[in-house]
Structure formats: structure tokens, C-alpha cells
N, C-alpha and C. Protein backbone atom coordinates (compact mmCIF):
# COMPACT_ATOMS: atom_id res chain seq x y z
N UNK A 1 84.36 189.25 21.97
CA UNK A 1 84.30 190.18 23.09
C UNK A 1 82.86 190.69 23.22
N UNK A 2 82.70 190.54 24.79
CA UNK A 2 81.26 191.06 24.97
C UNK A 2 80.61 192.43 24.49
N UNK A 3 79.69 193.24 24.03
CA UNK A 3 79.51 194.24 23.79
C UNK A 3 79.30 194.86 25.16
N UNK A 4 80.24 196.49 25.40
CA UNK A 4 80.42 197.52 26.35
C UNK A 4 79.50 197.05 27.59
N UNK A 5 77.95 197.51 27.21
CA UNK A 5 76.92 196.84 28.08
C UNK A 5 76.73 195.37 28.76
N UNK A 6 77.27 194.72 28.73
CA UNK A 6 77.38 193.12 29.24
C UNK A 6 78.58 192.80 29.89
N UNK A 7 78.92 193.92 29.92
CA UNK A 7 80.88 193.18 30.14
C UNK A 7 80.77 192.73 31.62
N UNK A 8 79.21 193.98 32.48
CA UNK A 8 79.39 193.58 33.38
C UNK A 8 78.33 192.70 34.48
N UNK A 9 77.76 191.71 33.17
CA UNK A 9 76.87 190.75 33.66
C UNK A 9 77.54 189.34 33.89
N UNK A 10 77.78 188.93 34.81
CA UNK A 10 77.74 187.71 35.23
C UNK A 10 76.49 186.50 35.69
N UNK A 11 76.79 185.62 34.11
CA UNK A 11 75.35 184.29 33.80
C UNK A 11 75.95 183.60 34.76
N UNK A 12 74.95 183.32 35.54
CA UNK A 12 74.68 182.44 36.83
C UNK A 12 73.76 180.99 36.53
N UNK A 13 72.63 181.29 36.10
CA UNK A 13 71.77 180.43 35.89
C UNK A 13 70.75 180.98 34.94
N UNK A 14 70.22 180.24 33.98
CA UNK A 14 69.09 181.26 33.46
C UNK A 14 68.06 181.75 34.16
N UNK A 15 67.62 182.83 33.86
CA UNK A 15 67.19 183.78 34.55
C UNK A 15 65.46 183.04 34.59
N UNK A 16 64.98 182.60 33.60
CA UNK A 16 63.49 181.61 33.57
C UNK A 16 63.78 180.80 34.47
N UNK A 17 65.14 179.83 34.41
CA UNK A 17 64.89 178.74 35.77
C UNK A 17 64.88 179.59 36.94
N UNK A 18 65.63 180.30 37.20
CA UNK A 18 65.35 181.49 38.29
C UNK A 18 64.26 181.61 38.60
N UNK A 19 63.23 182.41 37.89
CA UNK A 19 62.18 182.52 38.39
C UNK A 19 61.05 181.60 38.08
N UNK A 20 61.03 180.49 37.38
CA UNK A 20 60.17 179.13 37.56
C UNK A 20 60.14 178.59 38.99
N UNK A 21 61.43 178.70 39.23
CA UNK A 21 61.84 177.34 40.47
C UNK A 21 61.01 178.73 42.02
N UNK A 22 61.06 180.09 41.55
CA UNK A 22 60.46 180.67 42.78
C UNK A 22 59.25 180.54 43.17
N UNK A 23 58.36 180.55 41.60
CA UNK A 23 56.23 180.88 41.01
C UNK A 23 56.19 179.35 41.67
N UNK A 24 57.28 178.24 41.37
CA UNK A 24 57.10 176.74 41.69
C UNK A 24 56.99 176.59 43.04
N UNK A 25 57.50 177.33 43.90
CA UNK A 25 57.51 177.59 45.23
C UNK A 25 56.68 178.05 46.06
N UNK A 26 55.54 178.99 44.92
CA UNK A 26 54.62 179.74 45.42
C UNK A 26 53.31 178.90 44.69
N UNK A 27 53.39 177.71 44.16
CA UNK A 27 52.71 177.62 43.53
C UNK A 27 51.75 178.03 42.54
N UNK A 28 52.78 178.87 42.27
CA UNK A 28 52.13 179.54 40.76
C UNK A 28 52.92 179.32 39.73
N UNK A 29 52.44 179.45 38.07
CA UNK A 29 52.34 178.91 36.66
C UNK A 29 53.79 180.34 36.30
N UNK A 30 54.32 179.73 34.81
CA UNK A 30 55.33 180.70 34.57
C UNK A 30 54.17 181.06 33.07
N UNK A 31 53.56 181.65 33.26
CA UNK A 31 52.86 181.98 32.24
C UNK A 31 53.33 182.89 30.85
N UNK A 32 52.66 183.25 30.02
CA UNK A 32 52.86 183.70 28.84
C UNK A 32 53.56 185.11 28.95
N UNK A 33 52.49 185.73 30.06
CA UNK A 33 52.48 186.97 30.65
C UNK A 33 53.82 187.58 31.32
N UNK A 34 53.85 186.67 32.27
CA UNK A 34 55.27 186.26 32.92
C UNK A 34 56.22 186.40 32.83
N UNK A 35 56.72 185.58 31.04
CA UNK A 35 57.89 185.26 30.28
C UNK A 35 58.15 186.77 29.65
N UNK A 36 56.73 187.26 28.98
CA UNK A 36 56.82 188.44 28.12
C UNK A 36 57.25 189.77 29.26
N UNK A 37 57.13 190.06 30.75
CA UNK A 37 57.45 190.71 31.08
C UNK A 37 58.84 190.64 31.66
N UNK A 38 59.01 189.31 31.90
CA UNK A 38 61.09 189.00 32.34
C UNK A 38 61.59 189.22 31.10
N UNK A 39 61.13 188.88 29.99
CA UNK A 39 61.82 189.41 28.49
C UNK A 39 61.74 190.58 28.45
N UNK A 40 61.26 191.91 28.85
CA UNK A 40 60.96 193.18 28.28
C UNK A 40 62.12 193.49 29.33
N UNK A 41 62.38 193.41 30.68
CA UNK A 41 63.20 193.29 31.78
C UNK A 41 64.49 193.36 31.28
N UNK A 42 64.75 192.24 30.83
CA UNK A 42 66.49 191.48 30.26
C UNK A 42 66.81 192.44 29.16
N UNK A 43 65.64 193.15 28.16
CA UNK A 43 66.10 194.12 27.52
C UNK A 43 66.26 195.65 27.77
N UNK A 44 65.80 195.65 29.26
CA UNK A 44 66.09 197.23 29.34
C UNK A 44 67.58 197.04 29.81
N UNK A 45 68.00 198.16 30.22
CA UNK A 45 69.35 198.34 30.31
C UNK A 45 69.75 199.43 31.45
N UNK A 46 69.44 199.43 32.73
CA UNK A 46 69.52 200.39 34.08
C UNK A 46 67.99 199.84 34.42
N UNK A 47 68.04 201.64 34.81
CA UNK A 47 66.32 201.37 35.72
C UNK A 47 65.20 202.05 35.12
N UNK A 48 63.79 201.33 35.31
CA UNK A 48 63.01 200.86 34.67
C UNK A 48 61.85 201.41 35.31
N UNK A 49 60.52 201.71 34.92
CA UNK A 49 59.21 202.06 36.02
C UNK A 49 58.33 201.00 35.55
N UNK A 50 57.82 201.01 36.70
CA UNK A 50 56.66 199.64 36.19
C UNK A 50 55.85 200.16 35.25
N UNK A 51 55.36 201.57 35.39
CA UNK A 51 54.46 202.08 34.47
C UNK A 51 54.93 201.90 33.01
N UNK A 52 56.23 202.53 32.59
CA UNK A 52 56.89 202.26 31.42
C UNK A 52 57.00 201.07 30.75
N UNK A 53 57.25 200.24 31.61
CA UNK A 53 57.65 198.31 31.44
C UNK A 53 55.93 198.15 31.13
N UNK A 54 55.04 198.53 31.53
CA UNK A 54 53.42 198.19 31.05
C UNK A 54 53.05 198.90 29.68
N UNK A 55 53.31 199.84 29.28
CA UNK A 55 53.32 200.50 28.68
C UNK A 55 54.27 200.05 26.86
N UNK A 56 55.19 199.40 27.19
CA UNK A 56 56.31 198.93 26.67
C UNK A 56 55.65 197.61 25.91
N UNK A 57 55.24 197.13 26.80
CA UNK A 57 54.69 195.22 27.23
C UNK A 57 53.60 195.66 26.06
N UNK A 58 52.74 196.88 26.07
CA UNK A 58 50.92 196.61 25.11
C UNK A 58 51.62 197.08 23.89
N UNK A 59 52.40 197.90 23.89
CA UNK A 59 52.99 198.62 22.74
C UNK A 59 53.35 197.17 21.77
N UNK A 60 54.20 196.31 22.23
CA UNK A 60 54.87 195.18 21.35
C UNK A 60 53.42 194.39 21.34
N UNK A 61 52.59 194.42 21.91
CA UNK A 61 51.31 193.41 21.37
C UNK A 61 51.12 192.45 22.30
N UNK A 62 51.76 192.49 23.48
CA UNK A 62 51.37 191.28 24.96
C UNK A 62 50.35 191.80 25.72
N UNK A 63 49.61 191.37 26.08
CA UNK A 63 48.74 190.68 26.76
C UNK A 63 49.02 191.30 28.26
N UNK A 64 49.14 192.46 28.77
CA UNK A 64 49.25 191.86 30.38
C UNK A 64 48.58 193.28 31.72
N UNK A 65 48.06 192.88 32.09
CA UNK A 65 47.15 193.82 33.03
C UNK A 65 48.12 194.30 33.73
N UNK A 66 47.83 195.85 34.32
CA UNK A 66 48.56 196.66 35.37
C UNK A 66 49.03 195.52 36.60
N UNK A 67 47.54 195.18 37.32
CA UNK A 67 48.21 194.27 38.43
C UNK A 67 49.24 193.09 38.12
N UNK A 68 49.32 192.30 36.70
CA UNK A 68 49.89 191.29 36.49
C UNK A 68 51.40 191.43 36.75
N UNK A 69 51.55 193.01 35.72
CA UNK A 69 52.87 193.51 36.13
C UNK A 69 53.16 193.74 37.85
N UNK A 70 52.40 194.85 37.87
CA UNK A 70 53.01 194.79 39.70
C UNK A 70 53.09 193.29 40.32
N UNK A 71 52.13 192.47 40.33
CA UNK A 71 52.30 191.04 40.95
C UNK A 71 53.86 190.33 40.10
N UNK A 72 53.94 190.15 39.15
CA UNK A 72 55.32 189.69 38.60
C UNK A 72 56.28 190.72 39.02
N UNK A 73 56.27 192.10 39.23
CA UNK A 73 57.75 192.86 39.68
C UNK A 73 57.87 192.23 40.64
N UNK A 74 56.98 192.12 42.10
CA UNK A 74 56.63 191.56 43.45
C UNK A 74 57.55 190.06 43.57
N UNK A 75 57.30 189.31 42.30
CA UNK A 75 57.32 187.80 42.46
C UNK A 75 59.29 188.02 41.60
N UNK A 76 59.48 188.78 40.74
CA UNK A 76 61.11 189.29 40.39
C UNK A 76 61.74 189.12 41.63
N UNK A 77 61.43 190.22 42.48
CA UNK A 77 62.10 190.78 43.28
C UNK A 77 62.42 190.03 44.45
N UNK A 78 61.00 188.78 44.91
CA UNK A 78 61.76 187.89 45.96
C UNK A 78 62.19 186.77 45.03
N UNK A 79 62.56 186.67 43.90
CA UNK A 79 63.34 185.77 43.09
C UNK A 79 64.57 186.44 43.54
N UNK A 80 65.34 187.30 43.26
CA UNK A 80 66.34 187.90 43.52
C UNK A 80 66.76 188.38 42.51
N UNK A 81 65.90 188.48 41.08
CA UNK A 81 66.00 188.97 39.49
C UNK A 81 66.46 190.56 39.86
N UNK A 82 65.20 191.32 40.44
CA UNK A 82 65.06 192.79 40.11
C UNK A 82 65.28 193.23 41.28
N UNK A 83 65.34 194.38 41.58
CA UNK A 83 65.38 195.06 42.80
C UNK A 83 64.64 196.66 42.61
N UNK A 84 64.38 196.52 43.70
CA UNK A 84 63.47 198.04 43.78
C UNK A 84 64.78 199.19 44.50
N UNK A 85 64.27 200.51 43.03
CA UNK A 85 65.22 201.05 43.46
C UNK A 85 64.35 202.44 43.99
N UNK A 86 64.59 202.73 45.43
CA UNK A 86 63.75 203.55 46.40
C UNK A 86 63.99 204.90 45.93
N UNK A 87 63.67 205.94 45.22
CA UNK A 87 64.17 207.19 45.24
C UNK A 87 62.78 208.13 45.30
N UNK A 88 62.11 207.43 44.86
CA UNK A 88 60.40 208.61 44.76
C UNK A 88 59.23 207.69 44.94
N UNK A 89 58.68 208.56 45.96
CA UNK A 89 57.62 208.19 46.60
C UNK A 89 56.03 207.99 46.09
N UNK A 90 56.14 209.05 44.40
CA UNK A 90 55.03 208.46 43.77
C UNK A 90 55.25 207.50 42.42
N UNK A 91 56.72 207.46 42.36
CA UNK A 91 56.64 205.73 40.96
C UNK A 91 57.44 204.83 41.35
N UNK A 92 57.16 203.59 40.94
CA UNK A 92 58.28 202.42 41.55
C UNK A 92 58.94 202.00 40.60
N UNK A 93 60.49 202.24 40.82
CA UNK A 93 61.39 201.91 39.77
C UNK A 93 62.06 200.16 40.23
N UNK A 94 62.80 200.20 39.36
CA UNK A 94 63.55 198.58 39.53
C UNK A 94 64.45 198.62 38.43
N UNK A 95 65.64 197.73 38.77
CA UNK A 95 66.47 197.15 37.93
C UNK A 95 66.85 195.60 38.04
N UNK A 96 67.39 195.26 36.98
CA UNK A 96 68.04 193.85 37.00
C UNK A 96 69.45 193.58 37.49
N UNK A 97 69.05 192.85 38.39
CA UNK A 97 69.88 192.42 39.21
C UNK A 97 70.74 191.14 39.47
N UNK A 98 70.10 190.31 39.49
CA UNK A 98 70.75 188.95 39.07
C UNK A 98 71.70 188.66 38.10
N UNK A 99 72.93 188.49 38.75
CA UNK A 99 74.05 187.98 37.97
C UNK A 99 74.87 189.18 37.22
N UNK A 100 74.48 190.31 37.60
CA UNK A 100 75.05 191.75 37.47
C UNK A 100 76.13 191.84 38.46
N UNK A 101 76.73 193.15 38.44
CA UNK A 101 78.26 193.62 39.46
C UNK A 101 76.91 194.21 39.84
N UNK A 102 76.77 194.53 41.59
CA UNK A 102 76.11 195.91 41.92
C UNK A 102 76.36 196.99 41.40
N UNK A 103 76.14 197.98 41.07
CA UNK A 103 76.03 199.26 40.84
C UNK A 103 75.65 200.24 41.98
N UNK A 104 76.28 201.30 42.03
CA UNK A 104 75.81 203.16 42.78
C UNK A 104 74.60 203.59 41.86
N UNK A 105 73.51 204.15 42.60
CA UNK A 105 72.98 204.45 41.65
C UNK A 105 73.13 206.20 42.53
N UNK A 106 73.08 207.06 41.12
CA UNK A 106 73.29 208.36 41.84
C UNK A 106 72.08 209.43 41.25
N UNK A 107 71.15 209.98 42.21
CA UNK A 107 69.82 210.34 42.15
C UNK A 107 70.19 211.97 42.25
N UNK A 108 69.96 212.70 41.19
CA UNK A 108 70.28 214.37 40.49
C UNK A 108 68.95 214.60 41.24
N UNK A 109 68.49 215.03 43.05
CA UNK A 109 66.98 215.62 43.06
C UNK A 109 66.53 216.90 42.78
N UNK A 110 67.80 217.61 42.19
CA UNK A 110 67.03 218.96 41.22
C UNK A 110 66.84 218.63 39.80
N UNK A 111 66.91 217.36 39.44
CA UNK A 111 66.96 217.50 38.07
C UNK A 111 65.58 215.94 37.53
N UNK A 112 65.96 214.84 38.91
CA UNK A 112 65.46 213.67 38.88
C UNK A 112 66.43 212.53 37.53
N UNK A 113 67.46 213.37 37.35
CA UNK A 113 68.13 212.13 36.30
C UNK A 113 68.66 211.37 37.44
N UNK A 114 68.73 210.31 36.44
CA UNK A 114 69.34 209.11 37.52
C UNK A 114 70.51 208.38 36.97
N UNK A 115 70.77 207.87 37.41
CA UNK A 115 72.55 207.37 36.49
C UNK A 115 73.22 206.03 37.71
N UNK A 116 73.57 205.14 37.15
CA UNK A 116 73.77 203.71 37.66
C UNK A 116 75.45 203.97 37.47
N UNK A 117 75.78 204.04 38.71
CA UNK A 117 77.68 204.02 38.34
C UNK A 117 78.33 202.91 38.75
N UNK A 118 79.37 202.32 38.41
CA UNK A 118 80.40 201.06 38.78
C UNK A 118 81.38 201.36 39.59
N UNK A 119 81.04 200.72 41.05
CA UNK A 119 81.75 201.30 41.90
C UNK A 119 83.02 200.19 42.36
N UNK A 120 83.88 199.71 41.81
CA UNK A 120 84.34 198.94 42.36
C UNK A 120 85.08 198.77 43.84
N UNK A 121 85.30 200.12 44.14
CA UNK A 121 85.87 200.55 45.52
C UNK A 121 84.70 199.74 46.79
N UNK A 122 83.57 200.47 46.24
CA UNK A 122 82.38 200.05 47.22
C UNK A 122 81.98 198.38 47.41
N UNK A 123 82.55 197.78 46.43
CA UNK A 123 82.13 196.07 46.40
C UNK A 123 83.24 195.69 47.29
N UNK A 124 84.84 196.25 46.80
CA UNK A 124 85.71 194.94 47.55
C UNK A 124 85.79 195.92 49.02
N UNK A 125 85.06 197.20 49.55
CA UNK A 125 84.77 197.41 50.87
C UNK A 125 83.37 196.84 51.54
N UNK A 126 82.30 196.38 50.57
CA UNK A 126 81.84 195.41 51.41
C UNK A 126 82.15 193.99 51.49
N UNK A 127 83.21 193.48 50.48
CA UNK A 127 83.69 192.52 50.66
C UNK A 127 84.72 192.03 51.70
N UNK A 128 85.27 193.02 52.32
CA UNK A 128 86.05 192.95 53.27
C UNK A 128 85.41 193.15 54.25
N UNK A 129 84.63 194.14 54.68
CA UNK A 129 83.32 194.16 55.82
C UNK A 129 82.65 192.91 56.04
N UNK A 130 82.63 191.85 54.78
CA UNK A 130 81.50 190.56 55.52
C UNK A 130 82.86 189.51 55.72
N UNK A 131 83.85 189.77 55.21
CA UNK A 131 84.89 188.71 55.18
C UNK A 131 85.78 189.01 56.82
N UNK A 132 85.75 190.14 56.88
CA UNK A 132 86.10 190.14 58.49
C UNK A 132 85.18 189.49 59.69
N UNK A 133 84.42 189.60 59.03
CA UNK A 133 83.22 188.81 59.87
C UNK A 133 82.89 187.61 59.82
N UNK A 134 83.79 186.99 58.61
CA UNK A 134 83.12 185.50 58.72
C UNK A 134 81.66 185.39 57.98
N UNK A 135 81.36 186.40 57.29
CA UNK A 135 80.18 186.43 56.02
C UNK A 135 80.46 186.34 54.80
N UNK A 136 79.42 186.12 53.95
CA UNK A 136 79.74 185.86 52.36
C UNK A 136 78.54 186.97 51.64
N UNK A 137 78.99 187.98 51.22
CA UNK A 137 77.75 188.64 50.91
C UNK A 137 77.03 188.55 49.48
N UNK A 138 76.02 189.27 49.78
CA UNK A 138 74.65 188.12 48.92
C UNK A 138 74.79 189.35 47.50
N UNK A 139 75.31 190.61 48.43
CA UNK A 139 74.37 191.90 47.46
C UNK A 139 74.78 193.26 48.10
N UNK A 140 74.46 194.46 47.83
CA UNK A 140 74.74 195.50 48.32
C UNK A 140 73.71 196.72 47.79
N UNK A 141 73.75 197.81 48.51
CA UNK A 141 72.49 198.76 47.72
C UNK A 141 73.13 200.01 48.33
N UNK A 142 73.58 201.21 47.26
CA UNK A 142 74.23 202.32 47.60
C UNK A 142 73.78 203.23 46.66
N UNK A 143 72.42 204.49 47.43
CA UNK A 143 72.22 205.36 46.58
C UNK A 143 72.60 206.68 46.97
N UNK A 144 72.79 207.85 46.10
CA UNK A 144 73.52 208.76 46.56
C UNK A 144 72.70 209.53 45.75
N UNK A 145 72.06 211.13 46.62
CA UNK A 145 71.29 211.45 46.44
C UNK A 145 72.22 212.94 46.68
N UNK A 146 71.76 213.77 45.12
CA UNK A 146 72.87 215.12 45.00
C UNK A 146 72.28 215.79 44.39
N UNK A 147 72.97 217.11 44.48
CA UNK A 147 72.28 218.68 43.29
C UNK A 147 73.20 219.12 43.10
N UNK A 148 73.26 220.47 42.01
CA UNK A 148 74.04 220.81 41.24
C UNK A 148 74.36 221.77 42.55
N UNK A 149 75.78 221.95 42.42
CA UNK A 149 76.83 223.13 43.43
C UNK A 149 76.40 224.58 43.12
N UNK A 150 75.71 224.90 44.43
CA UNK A 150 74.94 226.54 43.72
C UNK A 150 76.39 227.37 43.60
N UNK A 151 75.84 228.01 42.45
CA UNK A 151 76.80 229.36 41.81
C UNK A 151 76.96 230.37 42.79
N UNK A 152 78.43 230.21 42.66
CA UNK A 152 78.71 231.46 43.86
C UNK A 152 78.85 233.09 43.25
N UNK A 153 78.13 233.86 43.65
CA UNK A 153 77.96 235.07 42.45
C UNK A 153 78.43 236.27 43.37
């Protein structure tokens, strides 16, 4: 049995041919750099800041410049690996995405915690939204943005 955290990843393809077959597309190399930052990726577990993931990357002893990272989140994200998750306007977060259930992500803006919930209600209602239509959907993105219930005194 899978451990708690995985139960709700679904392996599609490996995640390197994933993003080889995209850099191959763009004609660019799957470099050292590359590998070491989709590996630091596959081990976080929610969402992630690029700053942290750079930070993370020199700490273990790799090799990889600020821009390398932003250019590889960039080159993730039209892979269909990561996704950018929009909540603040001065850091850029992301999670892993590929071959995951979507997730709610739900944004505390008096507090800035953030928390990734399993919505299954919300999948088989967009599953029925593209299936009435004669669509097959690819993906979904649902953030919910809340504060604590002021005290009534």
C-alpha cells in the first residue's frame, strides 16, 4: 500500500520523458541542472517558491543559477509537470502537477498559510461540465481565497 502522500498520484509516464520530449521540442539539452531541479520538485510535497526550490538546489551541492531555475519552472510548466499557483504578487509559487488528482488550493490572506485540499465534488463537476459538452478535460484550477470569521463581541 502506497504511503498516505501518493495515494493520490497517478504515474502516467515518467516525468524525465515528460520533460525531455518538451526541451526536445524546444531544442534544448536535459541537462544536469535540469534533472537536479525536476528531482528537488518530485520531492517537495504541495507548493513550492522558486526562491526556496533555489535555495534548496545550493544547499544539497547543485550547481544552478537563479535564471536557470526560473527558465526550467517556465520550461515545467509548458511541459504540463508544474503549475503556477497565482496568489501573491511579489513570489512565484508552483506545484506538481502531472499525473496528480487536482487539488483546491485554499489561500488564509490574513494569515498567508496555504493548504492544498481534495476536492472530489469539484472534479466529477467539472467532469460533467466538459462531458455535457462533448469535452474531455485536460485539468482544472480552483483557488479560494478566505480569513478568519471576525469575533462578534
Amino acid at each position: 500500500m502506497p504511503p498516505p502522500e501518493l495515494d493520490h498520484i497517478e504515474i502516467i509516464e515518467p516525468l524525465c520523458a515528460v520533460f525531455r520530449r518538451t526541451l526536445k521540442a524546444e531544442g534544448l539539452k536535459y541537462t544536469p541542472e535540469r534533472a537536479a531541479i525536476l528531482n528537488a520538485i518530485i520531492e517537495y510535497d504541495g507548493i513550492f517558491e522558486a526562491e526556496t526550490l533555489l535555495a534548496h538546489l545550493v544547499a544539497s551541492g547543485h550547481r544552478a543559477s537563479k535564471a536557470t531555475v526560473y527558465r526550467t519552472l517556465r520550461l515545467l510548466e509548458d511541459a504540463g509537470i508544474i503549475q503556477a499557483v497565482l496568489f501573491d504578487r511579489d513570489q512565484s509559487h508552483f506545484q506538481l502537477i502531472y499525473g496528480r488528482t487536482p487539488r483546491t488550493i485554499l489561500i488564509r490572506v490574513d494569515t498567508g498559510q496555504i493548504e492544498a485540499i481534495d476536492t472530489p465534488e469539484v472534479i466529477a463537476l467539472r467532469d460533467r461540465l466538459c462531458r455535457e459538452r462533448g469535452l474531455v478535460p485536460e485539468g482544472h484550477r480552483l483557488q479560494i481565497f478566505a480569513r478568519a470569521q471576525p469575533r462578534s463581541g
